[in-house]
PDB file of N, CA and C in Angstrom:
ATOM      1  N   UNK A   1      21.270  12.273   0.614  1.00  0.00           N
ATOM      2  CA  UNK A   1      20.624  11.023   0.986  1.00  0.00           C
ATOM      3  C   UNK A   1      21.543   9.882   0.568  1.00  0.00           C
ATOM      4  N   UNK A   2      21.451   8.621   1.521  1.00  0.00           N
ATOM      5  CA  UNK A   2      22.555   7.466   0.942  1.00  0.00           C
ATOM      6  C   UNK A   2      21.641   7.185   0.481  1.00  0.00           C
ATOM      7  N   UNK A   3      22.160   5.816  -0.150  1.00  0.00           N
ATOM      8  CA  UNK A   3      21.394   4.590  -0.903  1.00  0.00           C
ATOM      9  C   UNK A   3      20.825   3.806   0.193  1.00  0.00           C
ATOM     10  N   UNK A   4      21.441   3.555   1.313  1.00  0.00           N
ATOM     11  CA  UNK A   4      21.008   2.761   2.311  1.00  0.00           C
ATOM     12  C   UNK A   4      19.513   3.713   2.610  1.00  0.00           C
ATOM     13  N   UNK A   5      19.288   4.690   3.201  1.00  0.00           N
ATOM     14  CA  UNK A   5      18.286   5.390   3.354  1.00  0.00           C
ATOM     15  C   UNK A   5      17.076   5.338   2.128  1.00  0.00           C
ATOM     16  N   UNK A   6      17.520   5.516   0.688  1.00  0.00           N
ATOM     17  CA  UNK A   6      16.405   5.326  -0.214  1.00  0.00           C
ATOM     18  C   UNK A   6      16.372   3.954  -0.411  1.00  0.00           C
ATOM     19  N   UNK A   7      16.962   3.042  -0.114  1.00  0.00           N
ATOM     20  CA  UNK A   7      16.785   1.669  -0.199  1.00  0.00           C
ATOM     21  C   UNK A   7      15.452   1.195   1.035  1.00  0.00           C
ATOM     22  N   UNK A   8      16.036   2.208   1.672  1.00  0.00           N
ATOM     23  CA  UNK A   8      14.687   1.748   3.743  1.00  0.00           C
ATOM     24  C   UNK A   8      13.702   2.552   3.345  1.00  0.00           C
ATOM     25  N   UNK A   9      13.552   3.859   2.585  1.00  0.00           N
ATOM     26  CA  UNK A   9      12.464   4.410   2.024  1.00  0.00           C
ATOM     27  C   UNK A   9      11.468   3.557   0.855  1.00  0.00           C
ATOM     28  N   UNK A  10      12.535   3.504   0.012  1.00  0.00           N
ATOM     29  CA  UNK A  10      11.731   2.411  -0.707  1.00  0.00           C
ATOM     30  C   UNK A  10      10.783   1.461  -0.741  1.00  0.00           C
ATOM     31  N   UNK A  11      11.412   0.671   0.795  1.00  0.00           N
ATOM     32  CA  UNK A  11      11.165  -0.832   0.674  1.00  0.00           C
ATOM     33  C   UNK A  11       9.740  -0.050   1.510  1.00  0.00           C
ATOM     34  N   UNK A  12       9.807   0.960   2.725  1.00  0.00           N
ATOM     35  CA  UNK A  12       8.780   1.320   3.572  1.00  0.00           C
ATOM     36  C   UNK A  12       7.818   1.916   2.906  1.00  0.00           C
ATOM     37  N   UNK A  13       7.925   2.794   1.778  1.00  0.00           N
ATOM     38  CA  UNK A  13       6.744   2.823   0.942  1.00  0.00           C
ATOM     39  C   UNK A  13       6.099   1.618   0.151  1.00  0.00           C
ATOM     40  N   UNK A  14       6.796   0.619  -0.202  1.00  0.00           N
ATOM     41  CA  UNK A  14       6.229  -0.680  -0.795  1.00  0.00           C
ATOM     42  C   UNK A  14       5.382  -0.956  -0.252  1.00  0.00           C
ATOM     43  N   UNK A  15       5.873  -1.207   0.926  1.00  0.00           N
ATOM     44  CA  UNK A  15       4.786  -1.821   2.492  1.00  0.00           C
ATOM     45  C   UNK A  15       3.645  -1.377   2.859  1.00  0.00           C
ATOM     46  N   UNK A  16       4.244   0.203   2.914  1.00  0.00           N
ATOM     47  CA  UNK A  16       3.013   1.237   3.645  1.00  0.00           C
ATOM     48  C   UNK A  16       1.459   0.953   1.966  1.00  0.00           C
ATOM     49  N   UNK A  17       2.338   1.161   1.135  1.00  0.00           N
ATOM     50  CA  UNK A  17       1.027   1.005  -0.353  1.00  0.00           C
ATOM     51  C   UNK A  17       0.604   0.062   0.000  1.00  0.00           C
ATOM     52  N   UNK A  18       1.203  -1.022   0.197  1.00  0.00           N
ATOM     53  CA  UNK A  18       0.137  -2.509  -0.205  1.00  0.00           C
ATOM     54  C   UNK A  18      -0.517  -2.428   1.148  1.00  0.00           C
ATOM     55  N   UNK A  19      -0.127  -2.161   2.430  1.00  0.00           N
ATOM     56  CA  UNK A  19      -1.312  -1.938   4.035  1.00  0.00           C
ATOM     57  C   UNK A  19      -2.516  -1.154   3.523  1.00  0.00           C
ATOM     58  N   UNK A  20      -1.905  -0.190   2.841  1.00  0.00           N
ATOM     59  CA  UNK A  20      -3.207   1.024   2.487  1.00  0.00           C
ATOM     60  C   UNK A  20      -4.060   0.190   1.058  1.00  0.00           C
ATOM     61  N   UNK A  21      -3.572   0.109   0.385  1.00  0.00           N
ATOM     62  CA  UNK A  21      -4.132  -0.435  -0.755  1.00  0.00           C
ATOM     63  C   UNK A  21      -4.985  -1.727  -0.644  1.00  0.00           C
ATOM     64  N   UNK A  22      -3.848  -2.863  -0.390  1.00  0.00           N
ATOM     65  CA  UNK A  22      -4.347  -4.138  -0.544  1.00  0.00           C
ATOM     66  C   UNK A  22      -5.154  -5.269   0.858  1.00  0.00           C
ATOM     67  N   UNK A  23      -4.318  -5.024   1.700  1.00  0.00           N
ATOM     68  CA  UNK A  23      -4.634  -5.654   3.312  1.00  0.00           C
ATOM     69  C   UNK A  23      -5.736  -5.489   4.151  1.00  0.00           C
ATOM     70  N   UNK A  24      -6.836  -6.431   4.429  1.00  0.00           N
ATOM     71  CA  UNK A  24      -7.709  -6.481   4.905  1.00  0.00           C
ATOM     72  C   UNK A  24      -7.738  -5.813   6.394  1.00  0.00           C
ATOM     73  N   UNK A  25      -6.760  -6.034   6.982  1.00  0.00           N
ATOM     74  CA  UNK A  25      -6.691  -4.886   8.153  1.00  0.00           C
ATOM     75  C   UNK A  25      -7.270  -3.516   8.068  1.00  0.00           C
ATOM     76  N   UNK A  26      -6.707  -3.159   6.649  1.00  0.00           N
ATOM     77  CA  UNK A  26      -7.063  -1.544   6.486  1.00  0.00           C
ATOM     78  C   UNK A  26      -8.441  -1.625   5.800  1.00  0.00           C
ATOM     79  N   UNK A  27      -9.455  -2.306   5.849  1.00  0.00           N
ATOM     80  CA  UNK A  27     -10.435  -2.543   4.570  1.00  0.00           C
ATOM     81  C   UNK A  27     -11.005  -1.375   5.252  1.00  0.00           C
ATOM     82  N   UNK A  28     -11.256  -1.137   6.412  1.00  0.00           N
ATOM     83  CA  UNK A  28     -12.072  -0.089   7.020  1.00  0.00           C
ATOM     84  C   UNK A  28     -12.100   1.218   6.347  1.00  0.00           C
ATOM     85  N   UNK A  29     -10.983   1.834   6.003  1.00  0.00           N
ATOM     86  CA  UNK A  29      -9.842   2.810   5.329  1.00  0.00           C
ATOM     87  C   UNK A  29     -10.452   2.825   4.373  1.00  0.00           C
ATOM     88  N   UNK A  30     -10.821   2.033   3.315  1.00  0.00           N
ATOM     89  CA  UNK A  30     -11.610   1.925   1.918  1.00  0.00           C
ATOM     90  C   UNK A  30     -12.826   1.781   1.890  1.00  0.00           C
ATOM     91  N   UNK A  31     -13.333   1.266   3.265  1.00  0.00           N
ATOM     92  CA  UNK A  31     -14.571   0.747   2.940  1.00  0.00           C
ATOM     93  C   UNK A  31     -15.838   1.940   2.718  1.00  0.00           C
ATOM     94  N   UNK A  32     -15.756   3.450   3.231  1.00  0.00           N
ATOM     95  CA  UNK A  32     -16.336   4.315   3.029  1.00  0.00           C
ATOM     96  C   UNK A  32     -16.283   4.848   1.417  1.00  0.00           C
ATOM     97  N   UNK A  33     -15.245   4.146   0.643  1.00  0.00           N
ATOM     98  CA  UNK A  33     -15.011   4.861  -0.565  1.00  0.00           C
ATOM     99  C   UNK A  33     -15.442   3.916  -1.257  1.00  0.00           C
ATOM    100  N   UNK A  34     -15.393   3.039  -1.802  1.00  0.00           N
ATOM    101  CA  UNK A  34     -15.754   2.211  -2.741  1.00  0.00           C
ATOM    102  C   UNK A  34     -15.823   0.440  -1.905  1.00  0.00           C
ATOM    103  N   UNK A  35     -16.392  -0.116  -2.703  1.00  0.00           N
ATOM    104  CA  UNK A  35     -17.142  -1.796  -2.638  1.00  0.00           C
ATOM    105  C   UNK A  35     -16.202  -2.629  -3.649  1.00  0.00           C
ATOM    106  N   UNK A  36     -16.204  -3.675  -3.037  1.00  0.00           N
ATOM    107  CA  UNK A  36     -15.088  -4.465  -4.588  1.00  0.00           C
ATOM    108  C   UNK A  36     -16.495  -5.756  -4.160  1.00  0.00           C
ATOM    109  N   UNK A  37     -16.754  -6.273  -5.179  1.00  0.00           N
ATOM    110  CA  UNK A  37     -17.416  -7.518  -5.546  1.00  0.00           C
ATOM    111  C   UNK A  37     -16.688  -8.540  -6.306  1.00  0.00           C
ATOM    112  N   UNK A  38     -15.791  -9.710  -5.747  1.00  0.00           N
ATOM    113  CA  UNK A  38     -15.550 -10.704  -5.700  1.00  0.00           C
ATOM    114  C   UNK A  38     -16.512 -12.127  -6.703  1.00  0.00           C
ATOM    115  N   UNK A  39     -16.224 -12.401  -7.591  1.00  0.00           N
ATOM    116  CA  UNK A  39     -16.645 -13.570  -8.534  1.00  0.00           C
ATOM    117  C   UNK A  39     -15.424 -14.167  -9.231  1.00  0.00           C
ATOM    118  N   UNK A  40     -16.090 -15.706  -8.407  1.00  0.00           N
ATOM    119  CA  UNK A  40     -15.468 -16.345  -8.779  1.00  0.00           C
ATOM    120  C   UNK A  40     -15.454 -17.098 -10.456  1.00  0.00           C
ATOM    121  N   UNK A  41     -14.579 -17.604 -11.428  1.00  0.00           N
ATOM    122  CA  UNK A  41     -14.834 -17.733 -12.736  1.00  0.00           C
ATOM    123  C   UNK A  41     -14.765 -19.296 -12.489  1.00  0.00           C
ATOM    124  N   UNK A  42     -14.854 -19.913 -13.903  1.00  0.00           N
ATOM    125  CA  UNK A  42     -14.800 -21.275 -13.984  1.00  0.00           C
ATOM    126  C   UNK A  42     -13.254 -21.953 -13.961  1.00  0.00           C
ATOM    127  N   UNK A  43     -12.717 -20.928 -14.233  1.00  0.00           N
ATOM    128  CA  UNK A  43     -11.062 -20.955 -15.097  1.00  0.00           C
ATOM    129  C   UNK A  43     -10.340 -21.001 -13.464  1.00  0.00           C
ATOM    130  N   UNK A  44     -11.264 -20.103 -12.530  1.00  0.00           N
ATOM    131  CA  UNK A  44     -10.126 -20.174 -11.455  1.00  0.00           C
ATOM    132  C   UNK A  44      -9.986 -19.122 -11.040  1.00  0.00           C
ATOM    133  N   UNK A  45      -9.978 -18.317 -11.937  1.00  0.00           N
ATOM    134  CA  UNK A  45      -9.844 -16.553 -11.630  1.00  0.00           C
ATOM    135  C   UNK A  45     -10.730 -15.936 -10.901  1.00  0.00           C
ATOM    136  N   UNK A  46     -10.245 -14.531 -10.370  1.00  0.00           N
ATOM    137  CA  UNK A  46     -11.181 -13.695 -10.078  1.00  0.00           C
ATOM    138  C   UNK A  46     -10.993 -12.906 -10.606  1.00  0.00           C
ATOM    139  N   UNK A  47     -12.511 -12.721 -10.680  1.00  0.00           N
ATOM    140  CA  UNK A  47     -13.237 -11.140 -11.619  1.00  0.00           C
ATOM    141  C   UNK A  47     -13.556 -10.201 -10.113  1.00  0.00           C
ATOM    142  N   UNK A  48     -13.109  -8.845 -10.091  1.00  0.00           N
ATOM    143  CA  UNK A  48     -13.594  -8.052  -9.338  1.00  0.00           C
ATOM    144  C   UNK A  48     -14.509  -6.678  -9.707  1.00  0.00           C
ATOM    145  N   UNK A  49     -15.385  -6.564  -9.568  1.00  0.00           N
ATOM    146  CA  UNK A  49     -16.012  -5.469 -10.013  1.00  0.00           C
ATOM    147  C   UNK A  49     -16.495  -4.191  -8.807  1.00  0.00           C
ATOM    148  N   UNK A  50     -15.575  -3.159  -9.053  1.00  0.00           N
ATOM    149  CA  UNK A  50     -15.927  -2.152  -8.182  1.00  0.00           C
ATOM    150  C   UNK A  50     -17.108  -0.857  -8.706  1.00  0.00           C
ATOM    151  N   UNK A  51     -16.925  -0.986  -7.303  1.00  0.00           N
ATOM    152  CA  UNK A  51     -18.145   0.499  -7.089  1.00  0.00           C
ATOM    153  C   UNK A  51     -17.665   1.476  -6.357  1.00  0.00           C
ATOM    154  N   UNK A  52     -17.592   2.554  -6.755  1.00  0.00           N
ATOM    155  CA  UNK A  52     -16.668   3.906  -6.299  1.00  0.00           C
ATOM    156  C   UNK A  52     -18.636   4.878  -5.239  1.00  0.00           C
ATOM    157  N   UNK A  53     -18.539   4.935  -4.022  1.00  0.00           N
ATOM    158  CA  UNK A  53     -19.285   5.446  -3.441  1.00  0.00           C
ATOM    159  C   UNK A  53     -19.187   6.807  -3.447  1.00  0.00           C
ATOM    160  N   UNK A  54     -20.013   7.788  -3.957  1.00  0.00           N
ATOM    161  CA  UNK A  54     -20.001   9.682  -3.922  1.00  0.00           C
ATOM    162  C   UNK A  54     -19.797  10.245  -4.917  1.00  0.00           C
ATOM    163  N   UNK A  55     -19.458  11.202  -5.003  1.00  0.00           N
ATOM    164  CA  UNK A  55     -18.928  11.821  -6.316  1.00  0.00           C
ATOM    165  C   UNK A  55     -17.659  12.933  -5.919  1.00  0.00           C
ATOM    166  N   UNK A  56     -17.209  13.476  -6.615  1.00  0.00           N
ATOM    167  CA  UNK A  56     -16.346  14.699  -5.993  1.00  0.00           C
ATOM    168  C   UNK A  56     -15.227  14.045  -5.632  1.00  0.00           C
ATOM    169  N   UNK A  57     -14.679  14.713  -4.048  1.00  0.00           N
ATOM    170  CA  UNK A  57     -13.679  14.569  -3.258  1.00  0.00           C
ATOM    171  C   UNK A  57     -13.747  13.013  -3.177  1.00  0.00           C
ATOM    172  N   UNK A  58     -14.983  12.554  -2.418  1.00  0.00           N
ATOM    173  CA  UNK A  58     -14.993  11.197  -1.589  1.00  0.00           C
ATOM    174  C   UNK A  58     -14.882  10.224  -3.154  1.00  0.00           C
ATOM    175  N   UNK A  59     -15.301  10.502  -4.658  1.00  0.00           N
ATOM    176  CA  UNK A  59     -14.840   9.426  -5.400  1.00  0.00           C
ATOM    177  C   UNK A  59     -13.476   9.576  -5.899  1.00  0.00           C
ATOM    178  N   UNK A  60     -12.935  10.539  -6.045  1.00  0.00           N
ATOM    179  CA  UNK A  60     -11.421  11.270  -5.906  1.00  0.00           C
ATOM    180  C   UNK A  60     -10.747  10.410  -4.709  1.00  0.00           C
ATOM    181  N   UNK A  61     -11.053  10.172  -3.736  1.00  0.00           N
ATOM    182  CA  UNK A  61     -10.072   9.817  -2.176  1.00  0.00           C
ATOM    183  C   UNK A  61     -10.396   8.202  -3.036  1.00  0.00           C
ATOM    184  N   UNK A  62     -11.588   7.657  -3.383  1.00  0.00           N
ATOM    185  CA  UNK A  62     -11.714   6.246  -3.638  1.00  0.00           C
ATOM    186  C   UNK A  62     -10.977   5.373  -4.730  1.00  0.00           C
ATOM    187  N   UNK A  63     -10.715   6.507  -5.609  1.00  0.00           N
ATOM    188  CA  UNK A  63      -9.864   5.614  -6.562  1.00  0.00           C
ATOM    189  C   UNK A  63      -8.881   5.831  -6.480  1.00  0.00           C
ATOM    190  N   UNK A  64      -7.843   7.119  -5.640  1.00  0.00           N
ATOM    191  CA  UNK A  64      -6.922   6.951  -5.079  1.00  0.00           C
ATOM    192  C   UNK A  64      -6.653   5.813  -4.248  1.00  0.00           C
ATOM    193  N   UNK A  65      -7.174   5.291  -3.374  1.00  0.00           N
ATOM    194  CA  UNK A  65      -6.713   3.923  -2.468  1.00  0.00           C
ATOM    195  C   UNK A  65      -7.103   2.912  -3.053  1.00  0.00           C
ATOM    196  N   UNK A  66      -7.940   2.877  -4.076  1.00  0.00           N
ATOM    197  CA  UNK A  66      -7.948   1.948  -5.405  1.00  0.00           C
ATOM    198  C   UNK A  66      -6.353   1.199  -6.182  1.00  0.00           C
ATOM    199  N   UNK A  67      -5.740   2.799  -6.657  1.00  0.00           N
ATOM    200  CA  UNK A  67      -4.715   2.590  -7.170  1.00  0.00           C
ATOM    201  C   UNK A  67      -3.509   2.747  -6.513  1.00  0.00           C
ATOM    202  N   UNK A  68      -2.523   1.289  -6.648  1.00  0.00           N
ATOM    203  CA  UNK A  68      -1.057   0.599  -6.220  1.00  0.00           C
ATOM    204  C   UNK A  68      -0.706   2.095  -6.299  1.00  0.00           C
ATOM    205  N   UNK A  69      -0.284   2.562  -7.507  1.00  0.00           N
ATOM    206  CA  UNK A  69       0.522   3.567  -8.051  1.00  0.00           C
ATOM    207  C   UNK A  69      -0.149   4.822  -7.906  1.00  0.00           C
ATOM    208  N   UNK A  70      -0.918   5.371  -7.551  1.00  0.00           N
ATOM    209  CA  UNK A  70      -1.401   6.853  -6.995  1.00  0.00           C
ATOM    210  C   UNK A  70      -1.342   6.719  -5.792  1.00  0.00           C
ATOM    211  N   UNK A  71      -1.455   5.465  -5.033  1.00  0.00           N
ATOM    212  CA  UNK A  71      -1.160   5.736  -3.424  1.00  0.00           C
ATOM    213  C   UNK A  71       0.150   5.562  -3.136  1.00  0.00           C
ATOM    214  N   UNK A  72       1.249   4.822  -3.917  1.00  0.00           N
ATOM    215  CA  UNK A  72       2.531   5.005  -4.006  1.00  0.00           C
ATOM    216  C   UNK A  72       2.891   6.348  -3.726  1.00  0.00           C
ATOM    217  N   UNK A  73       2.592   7.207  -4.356  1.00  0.00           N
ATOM    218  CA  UNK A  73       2.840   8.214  -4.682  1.00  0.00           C
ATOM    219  C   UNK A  73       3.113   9.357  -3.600  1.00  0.00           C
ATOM    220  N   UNK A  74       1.877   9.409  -2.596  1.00  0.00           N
ATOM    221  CA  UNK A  74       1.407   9.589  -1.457  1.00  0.00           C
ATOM    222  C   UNK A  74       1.931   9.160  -0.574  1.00  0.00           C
ATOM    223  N   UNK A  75       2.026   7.942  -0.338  1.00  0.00           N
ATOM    224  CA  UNK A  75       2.588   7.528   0.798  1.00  0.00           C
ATOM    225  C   UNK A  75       4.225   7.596   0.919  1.00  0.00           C
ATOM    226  N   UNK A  76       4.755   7.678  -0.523  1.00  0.00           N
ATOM    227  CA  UNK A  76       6.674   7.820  -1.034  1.00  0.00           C
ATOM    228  C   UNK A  76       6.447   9.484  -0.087  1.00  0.00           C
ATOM    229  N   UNK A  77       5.929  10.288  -0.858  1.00  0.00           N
ATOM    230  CA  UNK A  77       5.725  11.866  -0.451  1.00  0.00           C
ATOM    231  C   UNK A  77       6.085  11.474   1.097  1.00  0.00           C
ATOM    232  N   UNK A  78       4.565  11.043   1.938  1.00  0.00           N
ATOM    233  CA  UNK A  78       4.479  11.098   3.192  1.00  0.00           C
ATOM    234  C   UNK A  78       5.741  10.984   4.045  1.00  0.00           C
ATOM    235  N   UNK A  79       6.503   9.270   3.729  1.00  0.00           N
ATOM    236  CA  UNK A  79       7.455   8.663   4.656  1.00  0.00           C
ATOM    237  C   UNK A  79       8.516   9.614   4.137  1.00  0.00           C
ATOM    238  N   UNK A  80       8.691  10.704   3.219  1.00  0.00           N
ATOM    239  CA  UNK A  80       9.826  11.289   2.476  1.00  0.00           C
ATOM    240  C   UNK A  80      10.115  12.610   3.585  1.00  0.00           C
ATOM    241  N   UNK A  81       8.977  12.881   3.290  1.00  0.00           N
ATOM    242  CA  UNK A  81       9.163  14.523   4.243  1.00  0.00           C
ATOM    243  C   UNK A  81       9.125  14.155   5.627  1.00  0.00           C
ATOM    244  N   UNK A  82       7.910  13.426   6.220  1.00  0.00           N
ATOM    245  CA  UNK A  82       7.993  12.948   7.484  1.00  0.00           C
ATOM    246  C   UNK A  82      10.073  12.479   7.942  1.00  0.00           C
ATOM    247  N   UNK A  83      10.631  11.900   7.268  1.00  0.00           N
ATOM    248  CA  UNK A  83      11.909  11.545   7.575  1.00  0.00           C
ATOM    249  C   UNK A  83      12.658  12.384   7.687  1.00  0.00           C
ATOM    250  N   UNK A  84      12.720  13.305   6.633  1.00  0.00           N
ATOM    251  CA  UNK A  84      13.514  14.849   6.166  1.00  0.00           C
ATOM    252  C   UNK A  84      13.027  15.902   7.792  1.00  0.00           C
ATOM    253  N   UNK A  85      11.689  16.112   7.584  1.00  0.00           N
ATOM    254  CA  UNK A  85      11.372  16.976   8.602  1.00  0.00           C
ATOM    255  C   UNK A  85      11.305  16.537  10.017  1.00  0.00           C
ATOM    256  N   UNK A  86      11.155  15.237  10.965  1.00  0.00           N
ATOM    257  CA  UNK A  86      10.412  14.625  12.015  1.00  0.00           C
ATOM    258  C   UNK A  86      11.464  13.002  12.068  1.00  0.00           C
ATOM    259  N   UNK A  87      13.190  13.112  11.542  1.00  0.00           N
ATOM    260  CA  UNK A  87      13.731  12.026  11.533  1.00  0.00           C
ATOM    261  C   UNK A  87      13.090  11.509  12.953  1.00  0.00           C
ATOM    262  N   UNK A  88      13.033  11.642  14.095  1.00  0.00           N
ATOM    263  CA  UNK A  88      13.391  11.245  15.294  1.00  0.00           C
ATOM    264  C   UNK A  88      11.888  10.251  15.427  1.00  0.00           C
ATOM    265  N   UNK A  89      10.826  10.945  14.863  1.00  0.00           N
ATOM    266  CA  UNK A  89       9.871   9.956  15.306  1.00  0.00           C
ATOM    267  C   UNK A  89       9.649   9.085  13.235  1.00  0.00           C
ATOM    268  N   UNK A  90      10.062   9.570  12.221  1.00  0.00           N
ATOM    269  CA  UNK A  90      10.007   8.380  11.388  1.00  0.00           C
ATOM    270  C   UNK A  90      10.758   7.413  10.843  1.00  0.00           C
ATOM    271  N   UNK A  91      12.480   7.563  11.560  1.00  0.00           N
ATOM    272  CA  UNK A  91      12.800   6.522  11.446  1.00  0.00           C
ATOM    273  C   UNK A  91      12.625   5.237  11.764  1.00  0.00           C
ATOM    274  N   UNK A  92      11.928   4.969  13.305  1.00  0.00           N
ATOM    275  CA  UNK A  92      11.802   3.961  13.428  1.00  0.00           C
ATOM    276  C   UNK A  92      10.489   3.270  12.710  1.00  0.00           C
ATOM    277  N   UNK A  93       9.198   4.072  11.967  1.00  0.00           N
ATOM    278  CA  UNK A  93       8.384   3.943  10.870  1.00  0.00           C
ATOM    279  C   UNK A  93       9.067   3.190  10.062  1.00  0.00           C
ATOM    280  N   UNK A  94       9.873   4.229   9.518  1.00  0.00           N
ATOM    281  CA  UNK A  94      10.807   3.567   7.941  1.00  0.00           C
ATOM    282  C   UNK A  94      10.961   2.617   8.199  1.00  0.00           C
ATOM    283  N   UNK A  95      11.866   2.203   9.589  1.00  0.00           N
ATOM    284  CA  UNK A  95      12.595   0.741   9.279  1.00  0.00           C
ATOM    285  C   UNK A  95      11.747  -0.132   9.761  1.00  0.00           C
ATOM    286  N   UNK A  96      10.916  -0.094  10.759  1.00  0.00           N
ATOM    287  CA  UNK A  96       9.811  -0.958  10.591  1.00  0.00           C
ATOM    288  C   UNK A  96       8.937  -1.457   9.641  1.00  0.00           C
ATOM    289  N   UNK A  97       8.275  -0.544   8.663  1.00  0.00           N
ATOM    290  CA  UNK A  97       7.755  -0.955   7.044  1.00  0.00           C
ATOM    291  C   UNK A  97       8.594  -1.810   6.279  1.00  0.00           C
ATOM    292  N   UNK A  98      10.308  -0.980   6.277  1.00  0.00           N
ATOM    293  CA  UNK A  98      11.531  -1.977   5.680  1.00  0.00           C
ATOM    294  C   UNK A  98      11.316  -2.816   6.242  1.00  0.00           C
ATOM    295  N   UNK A  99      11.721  -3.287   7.383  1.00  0.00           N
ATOM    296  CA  UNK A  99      11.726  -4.868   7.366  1.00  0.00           C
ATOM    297  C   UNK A  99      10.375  -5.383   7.044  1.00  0.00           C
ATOM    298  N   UNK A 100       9.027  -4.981   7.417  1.00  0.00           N
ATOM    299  CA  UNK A 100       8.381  -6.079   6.997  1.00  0.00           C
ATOM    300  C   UNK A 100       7.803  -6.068   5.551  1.00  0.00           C
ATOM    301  N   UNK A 101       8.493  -4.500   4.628  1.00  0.00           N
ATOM    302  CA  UNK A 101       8.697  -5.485   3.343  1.00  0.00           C
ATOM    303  C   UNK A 101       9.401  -6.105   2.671  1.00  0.00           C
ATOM    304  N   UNK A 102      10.751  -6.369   3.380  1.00  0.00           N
ATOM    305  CA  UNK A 102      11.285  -7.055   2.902  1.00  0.00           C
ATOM    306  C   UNK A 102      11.276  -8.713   3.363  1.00  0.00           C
ATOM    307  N   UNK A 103      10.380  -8.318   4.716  1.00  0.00           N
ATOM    308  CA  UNK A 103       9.319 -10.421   4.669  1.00  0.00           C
ATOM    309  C   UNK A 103       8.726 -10.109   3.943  1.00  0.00           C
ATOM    310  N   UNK A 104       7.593  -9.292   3.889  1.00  0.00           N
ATOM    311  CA  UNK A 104       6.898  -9.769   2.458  1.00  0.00           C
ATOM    312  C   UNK A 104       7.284 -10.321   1.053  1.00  0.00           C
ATOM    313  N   UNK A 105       8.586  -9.716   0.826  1.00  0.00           N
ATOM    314  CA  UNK A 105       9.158  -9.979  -0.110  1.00  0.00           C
ATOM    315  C   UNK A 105       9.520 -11.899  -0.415  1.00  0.00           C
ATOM    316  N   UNK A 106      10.216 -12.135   0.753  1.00  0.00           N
ATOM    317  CA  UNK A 106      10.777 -13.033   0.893  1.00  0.00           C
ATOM    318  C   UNK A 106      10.008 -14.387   1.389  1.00  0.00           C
ATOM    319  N   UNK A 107       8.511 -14.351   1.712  1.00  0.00           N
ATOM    320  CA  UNK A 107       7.720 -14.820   1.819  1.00  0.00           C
ATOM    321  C   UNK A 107       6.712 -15.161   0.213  1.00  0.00           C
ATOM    322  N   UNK A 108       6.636 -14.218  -0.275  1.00  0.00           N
ATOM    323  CA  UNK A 108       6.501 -14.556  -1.760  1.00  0.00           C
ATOM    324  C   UNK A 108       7.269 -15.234  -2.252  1.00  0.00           C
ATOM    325  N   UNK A 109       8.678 -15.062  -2.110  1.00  0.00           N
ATOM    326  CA  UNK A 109       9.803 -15.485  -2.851  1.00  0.00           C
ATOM    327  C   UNK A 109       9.526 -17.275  -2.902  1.00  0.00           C
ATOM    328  N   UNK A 110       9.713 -17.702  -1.402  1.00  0.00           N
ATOM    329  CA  UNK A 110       9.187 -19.232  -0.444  1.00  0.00           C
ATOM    330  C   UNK A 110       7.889 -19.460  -1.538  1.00  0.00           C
ATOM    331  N   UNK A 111       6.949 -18.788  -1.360  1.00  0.00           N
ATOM    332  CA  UNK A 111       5.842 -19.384  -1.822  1.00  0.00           C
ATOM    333  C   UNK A 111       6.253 -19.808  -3.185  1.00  0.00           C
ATOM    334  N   UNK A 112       6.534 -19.018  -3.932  1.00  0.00           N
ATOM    335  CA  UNK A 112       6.973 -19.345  -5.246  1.00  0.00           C
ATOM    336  C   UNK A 112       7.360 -20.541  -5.914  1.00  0.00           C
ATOM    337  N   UNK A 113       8.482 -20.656  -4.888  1.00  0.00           N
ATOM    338  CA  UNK A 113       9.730 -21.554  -5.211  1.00  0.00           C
ATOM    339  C   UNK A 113       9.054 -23.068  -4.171  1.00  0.00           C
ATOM    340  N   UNK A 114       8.265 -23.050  -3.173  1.00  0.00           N
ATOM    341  CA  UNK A 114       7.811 -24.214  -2.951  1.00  0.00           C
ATOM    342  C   UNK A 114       6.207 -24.669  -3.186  1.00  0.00           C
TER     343      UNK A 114
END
């Protein structure tokens, strides 16, 4: 493997976690597994308080897409073998996730700094 390749893996698992994890697009994806409840504080913050729906498998699948770093995990696996085994249909995956995490990236960056 180059570096260029785990560099486009990388960045495409970043991406693919935070779609699955964080992005309201996918809320559907979570929404059978657990509830997040939103409160707002005085300070500014948010407090979120979840609720994991089932027990077993289905609260197992819920705090998996709960967690950044257990769905990392999963989705690194996925885009890993999918590339190794099926290059022809996941490269253009990979580099599609790459680039748009590396706007994401760079869109934070902007926000930051202005």
């Amino acid at each position: 493997m180059t570096w260029l390749t785990f560099f486009l893996l990388a960045l495409a698992a970043f991406r693919l976690t935070r779609l699955i994890v964080y992005d309201k697009i996918t809320g559907f994806i979570r929404a059978p597994f657990f509830e997040v409840e939103e409160k707002w504080l005085t300070d500014g913050t948010v407090e979120e308080t979840v609720t994991f729906k089932g027990s077993g498998l289905k609260r197992w699948v819920g705090e998996l897409l709960r967690c950044h770093w257990c769905t990392g995990i999963w989705t690194s696996t996925l885009l890993y073998l999918g590339f190794q085994l099926a290059p022809f249909v996941f490269t253009p995956i990979v580099i599609i996730l790459a680039i748009a995490g590396v706007a994401a990236i760079i869109e934070v960056l902007i926000s930051y700094l202005v």
